[in-house]
C-alpha atoms as a PDB file:
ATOM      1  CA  UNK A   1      41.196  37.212  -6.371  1.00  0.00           C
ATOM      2  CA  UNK A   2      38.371  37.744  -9.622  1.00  0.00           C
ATOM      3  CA  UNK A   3      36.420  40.694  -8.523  1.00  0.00           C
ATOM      4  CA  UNK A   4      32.759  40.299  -9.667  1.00  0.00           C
ATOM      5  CA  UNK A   5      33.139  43.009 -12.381  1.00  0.00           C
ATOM      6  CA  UNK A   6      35.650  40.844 -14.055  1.00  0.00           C
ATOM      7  CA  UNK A   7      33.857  37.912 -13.773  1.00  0.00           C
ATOM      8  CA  UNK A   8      30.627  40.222 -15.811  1.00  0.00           C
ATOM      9  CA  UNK A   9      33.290  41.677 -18.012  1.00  0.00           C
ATOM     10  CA  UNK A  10      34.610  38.156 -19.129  1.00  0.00           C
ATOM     11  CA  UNK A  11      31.078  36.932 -19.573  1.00  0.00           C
ATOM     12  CA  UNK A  12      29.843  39.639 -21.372  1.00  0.00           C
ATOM     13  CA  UNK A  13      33.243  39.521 -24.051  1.00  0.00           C
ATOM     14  CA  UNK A  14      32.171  35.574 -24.608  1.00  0.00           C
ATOM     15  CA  UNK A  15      28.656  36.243 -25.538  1.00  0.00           C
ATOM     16  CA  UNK A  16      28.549  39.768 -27.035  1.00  0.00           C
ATOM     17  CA  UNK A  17      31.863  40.080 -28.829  1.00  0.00           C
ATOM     18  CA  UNK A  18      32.654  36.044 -29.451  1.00  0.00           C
ATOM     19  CA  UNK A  19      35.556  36.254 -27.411  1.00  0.00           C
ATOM     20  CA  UNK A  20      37.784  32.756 -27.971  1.00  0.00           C
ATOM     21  CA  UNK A  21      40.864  31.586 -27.639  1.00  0.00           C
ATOM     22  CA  UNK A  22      43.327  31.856 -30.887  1.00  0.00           C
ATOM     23  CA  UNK A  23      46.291  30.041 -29.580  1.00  0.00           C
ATOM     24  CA  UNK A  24      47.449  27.327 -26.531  1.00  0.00           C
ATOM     25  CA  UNK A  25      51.227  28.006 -26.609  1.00  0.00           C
ATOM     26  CA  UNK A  26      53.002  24.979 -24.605  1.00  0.00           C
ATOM     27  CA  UNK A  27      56.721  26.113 -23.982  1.00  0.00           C
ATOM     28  CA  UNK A  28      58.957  22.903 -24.362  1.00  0.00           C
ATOM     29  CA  UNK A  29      63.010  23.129 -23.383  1.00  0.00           C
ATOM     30  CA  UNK A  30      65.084  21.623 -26.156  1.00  0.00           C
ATOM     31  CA  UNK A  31      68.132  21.854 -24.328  1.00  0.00           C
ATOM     32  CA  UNK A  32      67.900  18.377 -24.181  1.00  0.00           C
ATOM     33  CA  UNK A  33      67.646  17.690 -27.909  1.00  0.00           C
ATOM     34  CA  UNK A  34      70.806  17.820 -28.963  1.00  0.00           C
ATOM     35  CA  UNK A  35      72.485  14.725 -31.397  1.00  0.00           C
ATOM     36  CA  UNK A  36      75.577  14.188 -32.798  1.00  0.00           C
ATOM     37  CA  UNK A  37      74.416  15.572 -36.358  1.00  0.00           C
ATOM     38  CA  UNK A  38      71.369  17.132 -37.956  1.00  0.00           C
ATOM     39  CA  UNK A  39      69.302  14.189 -38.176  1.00  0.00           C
ATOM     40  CA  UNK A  40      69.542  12.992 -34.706  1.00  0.00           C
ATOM     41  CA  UNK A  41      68.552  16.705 -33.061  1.00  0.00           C
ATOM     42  CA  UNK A  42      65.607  16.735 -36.074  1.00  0.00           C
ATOM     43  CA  UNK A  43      64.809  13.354 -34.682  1.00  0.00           C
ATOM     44  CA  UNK A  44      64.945  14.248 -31.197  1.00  0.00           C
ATOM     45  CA  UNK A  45      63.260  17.550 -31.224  1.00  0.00           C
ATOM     46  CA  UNK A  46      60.101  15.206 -33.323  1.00  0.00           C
ATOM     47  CA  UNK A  47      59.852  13.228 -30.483  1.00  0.00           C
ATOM     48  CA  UNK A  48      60.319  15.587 -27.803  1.00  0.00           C
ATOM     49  CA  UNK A  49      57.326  17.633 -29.229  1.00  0.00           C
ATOM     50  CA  UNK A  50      54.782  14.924 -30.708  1.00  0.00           C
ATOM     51  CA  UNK A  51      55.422  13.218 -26.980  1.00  0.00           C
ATOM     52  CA  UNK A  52      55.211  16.200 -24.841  1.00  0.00           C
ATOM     53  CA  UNK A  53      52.341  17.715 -27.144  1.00  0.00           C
ATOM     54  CA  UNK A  54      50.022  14.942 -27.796  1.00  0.00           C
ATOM     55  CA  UNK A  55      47.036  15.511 -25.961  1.00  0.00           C
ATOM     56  CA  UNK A  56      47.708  19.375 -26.485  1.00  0.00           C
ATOM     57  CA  UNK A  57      44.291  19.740 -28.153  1.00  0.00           C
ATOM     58  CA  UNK A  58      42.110  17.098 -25.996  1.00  0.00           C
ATOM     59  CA  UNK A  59      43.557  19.093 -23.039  1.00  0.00           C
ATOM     60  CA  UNK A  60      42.429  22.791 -24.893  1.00  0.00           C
ATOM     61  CA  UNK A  61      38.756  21.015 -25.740  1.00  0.00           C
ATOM     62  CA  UNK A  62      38.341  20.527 -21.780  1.00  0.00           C
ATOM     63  CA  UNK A  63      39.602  24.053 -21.109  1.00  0.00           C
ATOM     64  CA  UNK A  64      36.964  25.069 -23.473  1.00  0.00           C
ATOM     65  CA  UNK A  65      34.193  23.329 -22.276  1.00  0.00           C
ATOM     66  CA  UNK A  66      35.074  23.832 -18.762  1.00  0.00           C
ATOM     67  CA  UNK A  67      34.918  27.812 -19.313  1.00  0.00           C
ATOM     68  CA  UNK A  68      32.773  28.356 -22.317  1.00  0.00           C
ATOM     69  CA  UNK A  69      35.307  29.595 -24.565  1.00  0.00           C
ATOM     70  CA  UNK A  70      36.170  28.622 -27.916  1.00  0.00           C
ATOM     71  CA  UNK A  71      39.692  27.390 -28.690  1.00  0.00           C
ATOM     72  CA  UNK A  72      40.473  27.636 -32.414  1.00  0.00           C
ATOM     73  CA  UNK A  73      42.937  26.869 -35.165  1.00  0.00           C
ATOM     74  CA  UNK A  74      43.697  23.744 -33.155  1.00  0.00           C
ATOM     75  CA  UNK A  75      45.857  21.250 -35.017  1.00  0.00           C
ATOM     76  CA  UNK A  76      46.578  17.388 -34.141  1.00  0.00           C
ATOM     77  CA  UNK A  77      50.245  16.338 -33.841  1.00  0.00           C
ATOM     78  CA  UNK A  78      50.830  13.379 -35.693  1.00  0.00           C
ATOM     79  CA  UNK A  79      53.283  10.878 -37.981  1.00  0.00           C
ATOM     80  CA  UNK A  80      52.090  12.775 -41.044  1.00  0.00           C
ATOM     81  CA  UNK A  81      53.219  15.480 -39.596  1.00  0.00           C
ATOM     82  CA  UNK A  82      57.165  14.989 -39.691  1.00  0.00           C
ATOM     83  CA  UNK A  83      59.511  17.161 -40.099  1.00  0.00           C
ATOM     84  CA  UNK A  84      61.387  16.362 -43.070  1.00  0.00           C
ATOM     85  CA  UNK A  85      65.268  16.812 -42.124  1.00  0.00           C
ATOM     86  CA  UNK A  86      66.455  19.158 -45.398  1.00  0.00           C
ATOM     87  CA  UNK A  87      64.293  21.755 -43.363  1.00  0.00           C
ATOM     88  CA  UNK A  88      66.984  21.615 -40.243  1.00  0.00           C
ATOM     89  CA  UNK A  89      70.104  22.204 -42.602  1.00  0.00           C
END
């Protein structure tokens, strides 16, 4: 269990020393992603992400707003966003 001191602690990080959140790390098994070439395991690892991932940041603003604490250097997932293939060779 929080002790109370923690609790002060955390509170007193937030507002004195603009404590946030730099990073939501989501660990996704790719295990699962492999094709029968390049392109297909690009393609499948793409989907496995921008699926698993999409509402990565919505889910990070609630955190945030639940708690108090700023998330930053969020980013959006999407279609813009592809990973173009000669970068899995």
């Amino acid at each position: 269990m929080i002790s109370i001191n923690e609790v002060i602690e955390t509170n007193a990080m937030i507002s004195k020393m603009n404590l946030d959140v730099r990073t939501i790390t989501m660990g996704i098994s790719l295990l699962d992603c492999v094709g029968a070439d390049v392109g297909e395991t690009c393609e499948k690892i793409y989907t496995k992400i921008t699926t698993k991932a999409k509402d990565l940041v919505f889910i990070g603003n609630d955190i945030g707003r639940k708690y108090g604490i700023p998330i930053v250097n969020k980013k959006n997932l999407n279609h813009t966003d592809r990973i173009d293939r000669k970068f899995c060779l």
